[in-house]
Protein backbone atom coordinates (compact mmCIF):
# COMPACT_ATOMS: atom_id res chain seq x y z
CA UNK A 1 -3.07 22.32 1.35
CA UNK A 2 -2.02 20.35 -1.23
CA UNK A 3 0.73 20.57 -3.85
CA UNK A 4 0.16 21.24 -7.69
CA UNK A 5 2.86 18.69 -9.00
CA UNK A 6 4.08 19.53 -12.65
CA UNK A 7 5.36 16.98 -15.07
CA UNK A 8 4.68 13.16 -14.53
CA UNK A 9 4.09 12.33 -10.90
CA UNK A 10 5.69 9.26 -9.78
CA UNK A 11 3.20 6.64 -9.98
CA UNK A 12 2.85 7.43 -13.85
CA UNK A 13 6.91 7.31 -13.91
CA UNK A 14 6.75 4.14 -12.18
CA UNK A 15 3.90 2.60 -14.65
CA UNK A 16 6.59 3.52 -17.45
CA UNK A 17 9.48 2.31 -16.13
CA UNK A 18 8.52 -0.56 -14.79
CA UNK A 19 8.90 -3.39 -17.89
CA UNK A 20 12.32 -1.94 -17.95
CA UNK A 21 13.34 -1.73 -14.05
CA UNK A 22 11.50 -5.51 -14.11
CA UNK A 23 13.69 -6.77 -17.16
CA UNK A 24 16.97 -5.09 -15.04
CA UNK A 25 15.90 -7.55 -11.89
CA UNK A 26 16.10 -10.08 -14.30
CA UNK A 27 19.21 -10.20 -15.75
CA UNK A 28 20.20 -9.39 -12.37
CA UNK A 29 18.97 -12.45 -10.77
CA UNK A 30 20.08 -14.70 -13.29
CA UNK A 31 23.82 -13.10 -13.46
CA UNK A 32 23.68 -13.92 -9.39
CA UNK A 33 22.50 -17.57 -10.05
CA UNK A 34 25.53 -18.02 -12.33
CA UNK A 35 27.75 -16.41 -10.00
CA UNK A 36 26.33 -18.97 -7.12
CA UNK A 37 27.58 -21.72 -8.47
CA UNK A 38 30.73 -21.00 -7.86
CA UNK A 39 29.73 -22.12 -4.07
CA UNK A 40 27.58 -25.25 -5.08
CA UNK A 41 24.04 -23.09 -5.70
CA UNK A 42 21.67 -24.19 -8.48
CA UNK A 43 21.51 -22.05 -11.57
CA UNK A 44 18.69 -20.32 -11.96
CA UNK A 45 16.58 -20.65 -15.73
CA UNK A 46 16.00 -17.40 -17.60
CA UNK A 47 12.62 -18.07 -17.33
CA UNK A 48 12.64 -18.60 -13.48
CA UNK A 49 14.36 -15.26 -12.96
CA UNK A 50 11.45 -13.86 -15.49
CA UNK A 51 8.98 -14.89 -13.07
CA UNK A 52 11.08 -14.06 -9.94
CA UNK A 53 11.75 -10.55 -11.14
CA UNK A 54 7.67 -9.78 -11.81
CA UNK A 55 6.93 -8.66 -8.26
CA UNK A 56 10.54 -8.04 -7.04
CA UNK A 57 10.71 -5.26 -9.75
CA UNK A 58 7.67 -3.53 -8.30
CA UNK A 59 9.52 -1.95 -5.38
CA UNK A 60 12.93 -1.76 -7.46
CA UNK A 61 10.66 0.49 -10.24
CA UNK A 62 9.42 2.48 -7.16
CA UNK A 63 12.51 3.84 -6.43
CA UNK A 64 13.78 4.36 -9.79
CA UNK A 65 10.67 6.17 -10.43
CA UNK A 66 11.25 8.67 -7.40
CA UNK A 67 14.72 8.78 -8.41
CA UNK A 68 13.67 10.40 -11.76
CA UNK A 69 11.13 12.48 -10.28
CA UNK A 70 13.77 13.93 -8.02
CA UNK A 71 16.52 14.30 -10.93
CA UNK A 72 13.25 16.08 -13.13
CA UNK A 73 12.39 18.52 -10.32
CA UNK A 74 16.58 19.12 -9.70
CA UNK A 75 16.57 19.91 -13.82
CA UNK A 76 13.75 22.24 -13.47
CA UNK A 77 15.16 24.28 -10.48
CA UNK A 78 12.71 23.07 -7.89
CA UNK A 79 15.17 21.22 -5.77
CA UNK A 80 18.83 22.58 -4.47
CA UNK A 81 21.47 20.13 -6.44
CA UNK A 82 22.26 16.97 -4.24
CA UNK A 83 25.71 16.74 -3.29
């Protein structure tokens, strides 16, 4: 059988979140290139971590987007609270 999922199922969650969860890896990456030079590693460009972050956000957004789903179904009562 399958399940009747109300609300936005997670790959629509996922199509929504990811130019933010994308932008996230980005700032991310290029925060951790500026941190690495403090043991000799080359800085990263913004633009370079842009293009870096395009498919590393995929699986980041992914799991943000279950995340939400799971917080959505705990706010409707479908789920017992998580601990």
């Amino acid at each position: 059988m399958t399940r009747i999922e109300t609300g936005w199922p997670v790959r629509k969650l996922a199509i929504v979140l990811y130019p933010f969860t994308a932008a996230a890896v980005a700032i991310n990456l290029f925060m951790l290139s500026l941190m690495g030079q403090a043991i000799g590693l080359p800085a990263l460009s913004p633009i370079v971590s842009i293009w870096i972050s395009l498919p590393l956000g995929i699986p980041a957004t992914w799991l943000a987007a279950k995340w939400v789903r799971r917080l959505m179904d705990e706010a409707d009562g479908k789920l017992p609270p998580a601990d």
